[in-house]
C-alpha atoms as a PDB file:
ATOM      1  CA  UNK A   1       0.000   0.000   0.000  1.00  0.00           C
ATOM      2  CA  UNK A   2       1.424   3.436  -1.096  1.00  0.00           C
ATOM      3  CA  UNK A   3       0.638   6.339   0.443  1.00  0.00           C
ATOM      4  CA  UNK A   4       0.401  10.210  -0.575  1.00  0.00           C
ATOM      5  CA  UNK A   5       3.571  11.000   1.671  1.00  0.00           C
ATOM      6  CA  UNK A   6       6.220   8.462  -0.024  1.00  0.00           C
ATOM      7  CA  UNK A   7       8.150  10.931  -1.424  1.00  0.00           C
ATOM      8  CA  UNK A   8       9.253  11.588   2.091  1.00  0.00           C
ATOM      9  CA  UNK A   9      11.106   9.580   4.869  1.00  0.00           C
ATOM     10  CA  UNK A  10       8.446   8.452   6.488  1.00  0.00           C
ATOM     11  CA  UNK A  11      10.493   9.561   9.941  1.00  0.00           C
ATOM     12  CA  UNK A  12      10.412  13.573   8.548  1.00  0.00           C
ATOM     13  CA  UNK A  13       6.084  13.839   8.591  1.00  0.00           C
ATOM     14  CA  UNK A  14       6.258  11.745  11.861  1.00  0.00           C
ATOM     15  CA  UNK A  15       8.449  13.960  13.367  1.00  0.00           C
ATOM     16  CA  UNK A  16       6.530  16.983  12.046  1.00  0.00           C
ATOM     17  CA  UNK A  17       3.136  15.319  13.620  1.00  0.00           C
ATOM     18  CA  UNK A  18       4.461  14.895  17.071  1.00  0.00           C
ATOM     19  CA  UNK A  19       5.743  18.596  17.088  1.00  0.00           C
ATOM     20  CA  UNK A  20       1.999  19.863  16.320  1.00  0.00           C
ATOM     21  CA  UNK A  21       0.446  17.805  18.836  1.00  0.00           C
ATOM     22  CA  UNK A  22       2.626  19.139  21.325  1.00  0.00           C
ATOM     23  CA  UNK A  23       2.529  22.629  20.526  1.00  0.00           C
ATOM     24  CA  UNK A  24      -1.401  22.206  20.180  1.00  0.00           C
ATOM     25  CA  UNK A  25      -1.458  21.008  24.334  1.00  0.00           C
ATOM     26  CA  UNK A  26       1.527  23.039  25.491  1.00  0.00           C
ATOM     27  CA  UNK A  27       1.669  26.452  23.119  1.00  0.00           C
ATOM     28  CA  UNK A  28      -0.330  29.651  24.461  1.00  0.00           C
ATOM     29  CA  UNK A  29      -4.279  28.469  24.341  1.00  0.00           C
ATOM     30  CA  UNK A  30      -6.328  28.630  22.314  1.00  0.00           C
ATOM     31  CA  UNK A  31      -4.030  30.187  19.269  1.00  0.00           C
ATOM     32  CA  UNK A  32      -1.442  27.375  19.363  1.00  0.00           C
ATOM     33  CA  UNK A  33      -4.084  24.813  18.801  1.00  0.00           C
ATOM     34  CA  UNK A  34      -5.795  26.799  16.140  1.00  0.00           C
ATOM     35  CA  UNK A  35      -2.778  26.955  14.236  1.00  0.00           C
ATOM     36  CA  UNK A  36      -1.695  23.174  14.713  1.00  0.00           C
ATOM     37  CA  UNK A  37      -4.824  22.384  13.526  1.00  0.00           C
ATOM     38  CA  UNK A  38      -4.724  25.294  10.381  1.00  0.00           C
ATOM     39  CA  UNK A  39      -1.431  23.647   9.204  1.00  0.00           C
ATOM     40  CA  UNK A  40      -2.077  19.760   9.566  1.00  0.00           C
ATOM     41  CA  UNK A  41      -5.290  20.314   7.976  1.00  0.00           C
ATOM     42  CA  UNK A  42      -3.190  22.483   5.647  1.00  0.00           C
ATOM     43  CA  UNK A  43      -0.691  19.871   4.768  1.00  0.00           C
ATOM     44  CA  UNK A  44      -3.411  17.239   4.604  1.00  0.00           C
ATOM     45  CA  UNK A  45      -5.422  19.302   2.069  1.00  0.00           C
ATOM     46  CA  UNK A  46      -2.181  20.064  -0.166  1.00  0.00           C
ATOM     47  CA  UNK A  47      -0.711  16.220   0.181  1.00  0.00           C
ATOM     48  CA  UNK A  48      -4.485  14.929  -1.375  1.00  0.00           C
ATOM     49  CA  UNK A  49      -5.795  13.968   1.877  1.00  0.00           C
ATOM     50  CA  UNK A  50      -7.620  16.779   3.016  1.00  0.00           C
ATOM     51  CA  UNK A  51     -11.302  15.292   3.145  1.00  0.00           C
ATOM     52  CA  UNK A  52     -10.508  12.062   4.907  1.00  0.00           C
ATOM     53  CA  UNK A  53      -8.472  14.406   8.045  1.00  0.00           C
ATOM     54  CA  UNK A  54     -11.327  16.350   8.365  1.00  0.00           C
ATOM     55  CA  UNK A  55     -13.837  13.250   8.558  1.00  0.00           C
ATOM     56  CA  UNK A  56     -11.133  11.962  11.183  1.00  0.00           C
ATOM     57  CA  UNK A  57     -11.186  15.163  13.045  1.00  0.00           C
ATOM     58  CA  UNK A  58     -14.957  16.128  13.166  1.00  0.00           C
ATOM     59  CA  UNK A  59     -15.804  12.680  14.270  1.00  0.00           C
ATOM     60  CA  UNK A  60     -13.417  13.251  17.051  1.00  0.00           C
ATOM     61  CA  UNK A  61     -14.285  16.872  17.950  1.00  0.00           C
ATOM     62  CA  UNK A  62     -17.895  17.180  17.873  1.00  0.00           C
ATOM     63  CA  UNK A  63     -18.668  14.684  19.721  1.00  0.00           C
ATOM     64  CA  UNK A  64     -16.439  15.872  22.735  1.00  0.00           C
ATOM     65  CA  UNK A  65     -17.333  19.251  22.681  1.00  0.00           C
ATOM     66  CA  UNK A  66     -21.525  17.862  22.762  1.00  0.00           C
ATOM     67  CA  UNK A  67     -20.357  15.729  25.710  1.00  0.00           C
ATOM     68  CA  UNK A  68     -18.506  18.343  27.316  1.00  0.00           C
ATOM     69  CA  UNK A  69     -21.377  20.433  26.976  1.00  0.00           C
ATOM     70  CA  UNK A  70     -24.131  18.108  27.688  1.00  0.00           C
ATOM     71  CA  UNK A  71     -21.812  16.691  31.059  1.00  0.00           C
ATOM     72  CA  UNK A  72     -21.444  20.596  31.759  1.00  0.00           C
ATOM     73  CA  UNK A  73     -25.401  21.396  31.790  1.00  0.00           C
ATOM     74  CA  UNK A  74     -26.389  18.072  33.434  1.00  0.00           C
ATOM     75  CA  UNK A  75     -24.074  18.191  36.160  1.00  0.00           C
ATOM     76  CA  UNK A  76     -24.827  19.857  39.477  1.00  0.00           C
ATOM     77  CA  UNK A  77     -22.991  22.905  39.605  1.00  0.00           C
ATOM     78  CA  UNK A  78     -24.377  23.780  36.561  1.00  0.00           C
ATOM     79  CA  UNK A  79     -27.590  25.378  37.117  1.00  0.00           C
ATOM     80  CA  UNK A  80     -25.256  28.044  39.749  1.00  0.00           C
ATOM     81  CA  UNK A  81     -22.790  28.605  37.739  1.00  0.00           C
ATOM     82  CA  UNK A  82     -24.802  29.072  34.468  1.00  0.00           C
ATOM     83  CA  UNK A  83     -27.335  31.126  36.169  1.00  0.00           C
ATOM     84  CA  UNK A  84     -24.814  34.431  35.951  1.00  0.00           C
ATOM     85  CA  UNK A  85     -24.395  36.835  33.152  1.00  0.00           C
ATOM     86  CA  UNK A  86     -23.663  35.172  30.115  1.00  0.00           C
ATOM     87  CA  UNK A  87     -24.899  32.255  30.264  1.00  0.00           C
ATOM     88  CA  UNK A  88     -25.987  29.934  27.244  1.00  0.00           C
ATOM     89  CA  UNK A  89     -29.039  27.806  27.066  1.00  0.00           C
ATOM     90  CA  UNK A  90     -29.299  24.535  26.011  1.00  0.00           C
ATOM     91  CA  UNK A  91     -32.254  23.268  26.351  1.00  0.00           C
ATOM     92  CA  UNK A  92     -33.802  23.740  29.967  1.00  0.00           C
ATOM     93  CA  UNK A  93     -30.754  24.044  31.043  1.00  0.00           C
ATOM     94  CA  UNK A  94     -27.990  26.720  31.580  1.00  0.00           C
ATOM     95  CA  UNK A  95     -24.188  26.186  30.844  1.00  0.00           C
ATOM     96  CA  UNK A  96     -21.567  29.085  31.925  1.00  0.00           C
ATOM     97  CA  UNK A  97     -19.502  30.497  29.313  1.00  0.00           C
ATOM     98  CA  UNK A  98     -16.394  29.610  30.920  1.00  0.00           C
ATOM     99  CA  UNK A  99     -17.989  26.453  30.617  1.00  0.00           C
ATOM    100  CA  UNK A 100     -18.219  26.310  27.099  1.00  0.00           C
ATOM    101  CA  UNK A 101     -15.150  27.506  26.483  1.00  0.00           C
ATOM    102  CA  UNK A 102     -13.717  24.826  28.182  1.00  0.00           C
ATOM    103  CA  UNK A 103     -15.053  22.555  26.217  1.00  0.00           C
ATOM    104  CA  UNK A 104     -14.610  24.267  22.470  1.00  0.00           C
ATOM    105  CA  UNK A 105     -10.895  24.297  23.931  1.00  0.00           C
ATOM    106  CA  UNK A 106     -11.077  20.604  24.921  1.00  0.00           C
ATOM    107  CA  UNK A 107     -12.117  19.583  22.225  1.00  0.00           C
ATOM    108  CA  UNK A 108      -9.464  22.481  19.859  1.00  0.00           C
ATOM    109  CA  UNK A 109      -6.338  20.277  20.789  1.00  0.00           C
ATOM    110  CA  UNK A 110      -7.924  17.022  20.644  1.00  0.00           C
ATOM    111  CA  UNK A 111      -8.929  18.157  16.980  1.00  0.00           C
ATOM    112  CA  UNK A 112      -5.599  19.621  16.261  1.00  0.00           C
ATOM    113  CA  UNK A 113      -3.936  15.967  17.997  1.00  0.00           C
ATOM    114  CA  UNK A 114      -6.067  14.127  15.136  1.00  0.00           C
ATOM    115  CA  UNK A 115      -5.763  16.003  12.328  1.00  0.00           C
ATOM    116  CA  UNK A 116      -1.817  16.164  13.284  1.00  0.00           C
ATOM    117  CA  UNK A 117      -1.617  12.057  13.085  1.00  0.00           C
ATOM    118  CA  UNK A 118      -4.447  11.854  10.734  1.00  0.00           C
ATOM    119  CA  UNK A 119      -2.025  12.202   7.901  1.00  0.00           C
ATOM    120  CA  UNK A 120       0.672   9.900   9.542  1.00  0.00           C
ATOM    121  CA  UNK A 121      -2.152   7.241   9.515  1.00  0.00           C
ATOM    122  CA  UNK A 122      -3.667   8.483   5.851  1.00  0.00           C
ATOM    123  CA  UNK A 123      -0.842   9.286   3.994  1.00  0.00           C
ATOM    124  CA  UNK A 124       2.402   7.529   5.343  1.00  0.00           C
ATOM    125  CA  UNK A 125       2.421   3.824   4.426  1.00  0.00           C
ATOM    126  CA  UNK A 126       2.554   1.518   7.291  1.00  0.00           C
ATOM    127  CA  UNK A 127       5.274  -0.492   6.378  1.00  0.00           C
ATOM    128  CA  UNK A 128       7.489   1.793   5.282  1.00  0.00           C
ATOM    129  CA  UNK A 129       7.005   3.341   8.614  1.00  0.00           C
ATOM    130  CA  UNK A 130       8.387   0.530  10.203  1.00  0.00           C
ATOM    131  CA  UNK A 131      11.023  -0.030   7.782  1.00  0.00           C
ATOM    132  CA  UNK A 132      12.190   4.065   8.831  1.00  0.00           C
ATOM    133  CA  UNK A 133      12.198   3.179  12.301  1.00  0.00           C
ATOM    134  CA  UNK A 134      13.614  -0.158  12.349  1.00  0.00           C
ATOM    135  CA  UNK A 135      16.608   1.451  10.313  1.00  0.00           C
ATOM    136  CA  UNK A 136      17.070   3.422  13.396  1.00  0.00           C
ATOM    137  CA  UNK A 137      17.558   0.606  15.527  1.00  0.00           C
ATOM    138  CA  UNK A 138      13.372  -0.749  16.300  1.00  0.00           C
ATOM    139  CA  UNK A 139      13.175  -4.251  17.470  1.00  0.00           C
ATOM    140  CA  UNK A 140      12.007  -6.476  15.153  1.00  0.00           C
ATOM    141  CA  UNK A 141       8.849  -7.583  17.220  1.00  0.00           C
ATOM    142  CA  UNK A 142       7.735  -3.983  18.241  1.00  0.00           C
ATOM    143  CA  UNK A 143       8.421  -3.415  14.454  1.00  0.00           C
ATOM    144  CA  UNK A 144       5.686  -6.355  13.588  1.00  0.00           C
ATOM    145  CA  UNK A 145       3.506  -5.029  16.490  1.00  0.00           C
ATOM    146  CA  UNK A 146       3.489  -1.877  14.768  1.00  0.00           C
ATOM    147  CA  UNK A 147       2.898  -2.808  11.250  1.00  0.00           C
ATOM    148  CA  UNK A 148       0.071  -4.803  12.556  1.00  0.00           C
ATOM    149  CA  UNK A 149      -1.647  -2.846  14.302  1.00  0.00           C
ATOM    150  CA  UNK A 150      -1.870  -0.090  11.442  1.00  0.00           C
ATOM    151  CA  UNK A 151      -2.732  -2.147   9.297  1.00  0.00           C
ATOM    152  CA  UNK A 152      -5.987  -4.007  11.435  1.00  0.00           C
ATOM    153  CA  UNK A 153      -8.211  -1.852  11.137  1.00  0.00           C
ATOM    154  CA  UNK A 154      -7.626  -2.042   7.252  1.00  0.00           C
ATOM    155  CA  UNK A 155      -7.745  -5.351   6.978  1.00  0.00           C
ATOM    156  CA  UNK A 156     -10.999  -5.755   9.330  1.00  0.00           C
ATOM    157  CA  UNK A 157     -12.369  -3.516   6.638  1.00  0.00           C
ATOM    158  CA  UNK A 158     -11.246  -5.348   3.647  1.00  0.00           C
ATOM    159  CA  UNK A 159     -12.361  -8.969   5.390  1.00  0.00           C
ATOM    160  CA  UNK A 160     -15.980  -7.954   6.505  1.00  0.00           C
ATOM    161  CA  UNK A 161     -16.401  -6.792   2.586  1.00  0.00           C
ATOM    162  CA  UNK A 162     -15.269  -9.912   1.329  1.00  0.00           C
ATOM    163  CA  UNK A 163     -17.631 -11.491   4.018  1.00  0.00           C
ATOM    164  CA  UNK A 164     -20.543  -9.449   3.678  1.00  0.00           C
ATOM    165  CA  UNK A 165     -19.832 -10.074  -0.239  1.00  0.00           C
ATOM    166  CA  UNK A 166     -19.877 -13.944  -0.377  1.00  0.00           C
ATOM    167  CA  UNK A 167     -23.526 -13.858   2.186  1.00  0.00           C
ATOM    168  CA  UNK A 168     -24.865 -11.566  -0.641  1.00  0.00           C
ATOM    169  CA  UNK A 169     -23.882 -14.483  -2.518  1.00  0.00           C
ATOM    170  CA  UNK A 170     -25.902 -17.257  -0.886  1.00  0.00           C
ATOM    171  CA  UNK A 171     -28.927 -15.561  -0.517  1.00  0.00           C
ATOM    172  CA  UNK A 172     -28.408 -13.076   3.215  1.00  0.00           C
ATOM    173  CA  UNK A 173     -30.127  -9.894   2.589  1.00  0.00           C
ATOM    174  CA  UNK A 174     -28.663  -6.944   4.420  1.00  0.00           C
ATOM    175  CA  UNK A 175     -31.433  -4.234   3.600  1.00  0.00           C
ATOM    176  CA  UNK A 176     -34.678  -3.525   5.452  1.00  0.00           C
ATOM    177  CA  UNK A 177     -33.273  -0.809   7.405  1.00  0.00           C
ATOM    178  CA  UNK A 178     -32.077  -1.093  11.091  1.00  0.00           C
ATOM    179  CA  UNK A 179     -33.935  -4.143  11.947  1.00  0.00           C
ATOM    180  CA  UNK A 180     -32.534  -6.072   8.458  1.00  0.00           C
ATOM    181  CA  UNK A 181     -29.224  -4.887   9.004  1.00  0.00           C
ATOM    182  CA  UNK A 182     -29.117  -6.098  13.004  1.00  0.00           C
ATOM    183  CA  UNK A 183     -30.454  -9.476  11.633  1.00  0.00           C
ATOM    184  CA  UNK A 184     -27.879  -9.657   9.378  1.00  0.00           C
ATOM    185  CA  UNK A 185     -25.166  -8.829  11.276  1.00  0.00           C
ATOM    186  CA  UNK A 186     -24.885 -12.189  13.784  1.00  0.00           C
ATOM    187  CA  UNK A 187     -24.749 -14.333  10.308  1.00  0.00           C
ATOM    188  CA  UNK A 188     -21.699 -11.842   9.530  1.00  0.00           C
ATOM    189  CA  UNK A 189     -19.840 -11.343  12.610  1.00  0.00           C
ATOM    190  CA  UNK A 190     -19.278 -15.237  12.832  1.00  0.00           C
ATOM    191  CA  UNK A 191     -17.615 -15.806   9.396  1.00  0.00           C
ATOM    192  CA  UNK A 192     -15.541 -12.580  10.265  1.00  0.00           C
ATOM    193  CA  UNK A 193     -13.836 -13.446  13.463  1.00  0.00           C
ATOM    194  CA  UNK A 194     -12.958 -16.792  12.170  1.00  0.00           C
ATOM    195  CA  UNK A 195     -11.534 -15.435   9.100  1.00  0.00           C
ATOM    196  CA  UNK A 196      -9.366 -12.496  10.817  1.00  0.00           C
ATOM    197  CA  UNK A 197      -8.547 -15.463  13.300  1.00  0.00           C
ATOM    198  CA  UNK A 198      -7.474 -17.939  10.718  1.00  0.00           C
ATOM    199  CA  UNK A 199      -5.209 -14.178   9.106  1.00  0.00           C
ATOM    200  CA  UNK A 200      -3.230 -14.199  12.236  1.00  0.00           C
ATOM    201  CA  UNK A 201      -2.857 -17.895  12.009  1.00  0.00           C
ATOM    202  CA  UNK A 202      -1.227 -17.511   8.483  1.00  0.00           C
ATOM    203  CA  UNK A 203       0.735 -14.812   9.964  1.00  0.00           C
ATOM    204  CA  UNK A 204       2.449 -16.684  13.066  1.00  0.00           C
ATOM    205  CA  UNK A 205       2.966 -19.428  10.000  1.00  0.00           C
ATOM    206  CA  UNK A 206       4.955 -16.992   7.885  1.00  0.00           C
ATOM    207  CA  UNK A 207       6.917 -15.624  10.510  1.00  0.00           C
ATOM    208  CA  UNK A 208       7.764 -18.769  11.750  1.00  0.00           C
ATOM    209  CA  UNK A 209       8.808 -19.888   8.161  1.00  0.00           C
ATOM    210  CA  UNK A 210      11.397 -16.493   7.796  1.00  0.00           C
ATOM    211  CA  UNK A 211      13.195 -17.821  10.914  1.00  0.00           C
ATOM    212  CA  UNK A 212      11.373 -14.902  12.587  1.00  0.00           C
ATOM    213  CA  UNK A 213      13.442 -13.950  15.701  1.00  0.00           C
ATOM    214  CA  UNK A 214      12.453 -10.946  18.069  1.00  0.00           C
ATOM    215  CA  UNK A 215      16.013 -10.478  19.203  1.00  0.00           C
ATOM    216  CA  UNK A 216      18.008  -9.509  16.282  1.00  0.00           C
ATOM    217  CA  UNK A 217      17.470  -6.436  14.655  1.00  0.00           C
ATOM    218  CA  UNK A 218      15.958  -6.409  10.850  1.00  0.00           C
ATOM    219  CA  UNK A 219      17.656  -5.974   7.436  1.00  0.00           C
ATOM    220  CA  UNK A 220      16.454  -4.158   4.130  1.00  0.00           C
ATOM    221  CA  UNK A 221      17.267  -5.131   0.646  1.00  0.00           C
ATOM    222  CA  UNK A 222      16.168  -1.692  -0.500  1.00  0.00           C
ATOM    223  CA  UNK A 223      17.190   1.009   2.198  1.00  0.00           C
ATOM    224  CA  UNK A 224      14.543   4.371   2.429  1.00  0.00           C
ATOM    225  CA  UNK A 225      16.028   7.145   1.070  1.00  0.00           C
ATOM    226  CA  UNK A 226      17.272   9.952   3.716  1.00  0.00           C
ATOM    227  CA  UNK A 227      18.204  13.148   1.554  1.00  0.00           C
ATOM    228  CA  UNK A 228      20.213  15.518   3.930  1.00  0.00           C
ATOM    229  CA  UNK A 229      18.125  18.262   4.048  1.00  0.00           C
ATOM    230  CA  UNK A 230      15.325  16.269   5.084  1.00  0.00           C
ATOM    231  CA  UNK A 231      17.847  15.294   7.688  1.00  0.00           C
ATOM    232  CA  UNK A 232      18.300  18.758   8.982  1.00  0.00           C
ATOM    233  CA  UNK A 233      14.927  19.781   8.640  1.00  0.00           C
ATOM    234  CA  UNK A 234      14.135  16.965  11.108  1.00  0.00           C
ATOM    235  CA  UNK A 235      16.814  17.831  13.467  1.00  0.00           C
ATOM    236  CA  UNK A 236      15.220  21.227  13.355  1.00  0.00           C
ATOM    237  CA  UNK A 237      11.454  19.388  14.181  1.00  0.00           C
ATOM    238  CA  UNK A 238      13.013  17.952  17.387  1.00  0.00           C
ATOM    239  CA  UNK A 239      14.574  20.923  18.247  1.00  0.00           C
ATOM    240  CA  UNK A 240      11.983  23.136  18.257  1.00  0.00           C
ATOM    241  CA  UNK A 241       9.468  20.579  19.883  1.00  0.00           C
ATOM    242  CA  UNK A 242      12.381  19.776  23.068  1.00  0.00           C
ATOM    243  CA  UNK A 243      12.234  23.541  23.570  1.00  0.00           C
ATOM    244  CA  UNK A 244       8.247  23.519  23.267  1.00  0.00           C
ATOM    245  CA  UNK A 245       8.382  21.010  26.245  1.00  0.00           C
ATOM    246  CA  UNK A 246      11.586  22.669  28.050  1.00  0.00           C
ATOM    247  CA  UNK A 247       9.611  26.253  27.761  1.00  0.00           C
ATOM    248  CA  UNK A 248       6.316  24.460  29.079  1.00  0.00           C
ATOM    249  CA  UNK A 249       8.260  23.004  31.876  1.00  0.00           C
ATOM    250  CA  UNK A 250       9.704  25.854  32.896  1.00  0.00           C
ATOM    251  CA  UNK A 251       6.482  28.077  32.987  1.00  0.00           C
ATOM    252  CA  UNK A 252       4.863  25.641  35.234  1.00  0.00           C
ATOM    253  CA  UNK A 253       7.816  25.981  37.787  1.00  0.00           C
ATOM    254  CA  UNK A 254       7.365  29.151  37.942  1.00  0.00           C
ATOM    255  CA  UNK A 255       3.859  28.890  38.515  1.00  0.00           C
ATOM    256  CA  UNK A 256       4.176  26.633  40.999  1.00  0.00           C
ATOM    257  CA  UNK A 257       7.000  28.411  42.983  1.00  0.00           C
END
């Protein structure tokens, strides 16, 4: 499976991920998290990605800042502290503004933390991921552990198509709206599980046939490409993201002392 960000080391949009996540939870609120999420929505949009980040992120961030909001107006401070100037109505009941911003903040990074990996996961192939990071010195079985679990979900997809396909086959009719669909779903769930078991099966088989061993560290006939600029420009990405942390650090000391 290719991806949209091959042209790259997979280690240089990694790198650039982690910075934005950080600077979205530690950098001055709420700007630094609008413009971690501006740019990896940004670079998602100009690397061909664009729409499936901002599925990723909205069905992330709406639903926290509705629970934030609805845990807010249910709770039982609520009603006092909504019942001041300001105030916003939902419902019949009152949630403070502080309240609210809370939660649109909340709800800011964890978009910003999304749409930051959201083109890691979209755009960077999984294996050569791993192949990146076991270069730099990975174990071989957190390497696996990686690759497979980026690549479940994936696969879960691919195998319940395949399954739902072949019952559409034999006659199982998965229409007639919610009902249909729930009926339809124990005859599907079976044939799944034993077919993703029966995957991992083949996979502990394959692994065992390589001479598989967790304690030496893995080879590649074709080495990924690690142009020195990239190199620099990376160096520069952990740079700037030890300082984020260092200047966060810092600030809190001083708030504490």
């Amino acid at each position: 499976m290719s991806g949209a960000l091959d042209r790259w080391n997979p280690l240089t949009p990694l790198a650039a991920a982690l910075l934005l996540v950080v600077a979205a939870y530690t950098g001055p609120q709420p700007w630094s998290a609008v413009a971690a999420l501006a740019i990896a929505l940004g670079v998602a949009t100009g690397s061909g990605m664009g729409r499936r980040v901002l599925a990723l992120v909205s069905a992330v961030a709406i639903p926290t800042v509705l629970l934030l909001l609805i845990m807010s107006a249910t709770s039982g401070d609520a009603s006092a502290a909504g019942a001041g100037a300001g105030a916003i109505a939902i419902g019949s009941a009152r949630v403070s503004r502080a309240a609210v911003l809370d939660a649109l903040g909340v709800s800011l990074r964890l978009g910003a933390a999304v749409g930051a990996l959201g083109w890691i996961v979209a755009g960077v192939s999984p294996r050569r991921l791993t192949r990146a990071l076991a270069e730099r010195g990975l174990p071989a079985w957190c390497a696996y552990v990686l690759v497979a679990s980026l690549e479940a979900v994936p696969e879960a997809r691919r195998r319940a198509r395949e399954v739902q396909d072949a019952q559409r086959c034999r006659g199982l009719s998965t229409g007639g709206g919610v009902p249909g669909r729930l009926r339809a779903l124990a005859r599907l769930a079976g044939p799944l599980a034993v077919s993703l078991v029966t995957e991992s099966e083949e996979r502990a088989l394959a692994l065992d046939a390589r001479g598989f061993d967790p304690r030496r560290r893995r080879g590649a006939l074709a080495p990924i490409a690690d142009r020195r600029g990239e190199r620099l420009a990376r160096a520069a990405l952990w740079l700037a993201l030890v300082a984020l942390l260092a200047w966060r650090i810092a600030r809190a000391l001083r708030g504490a002392a």
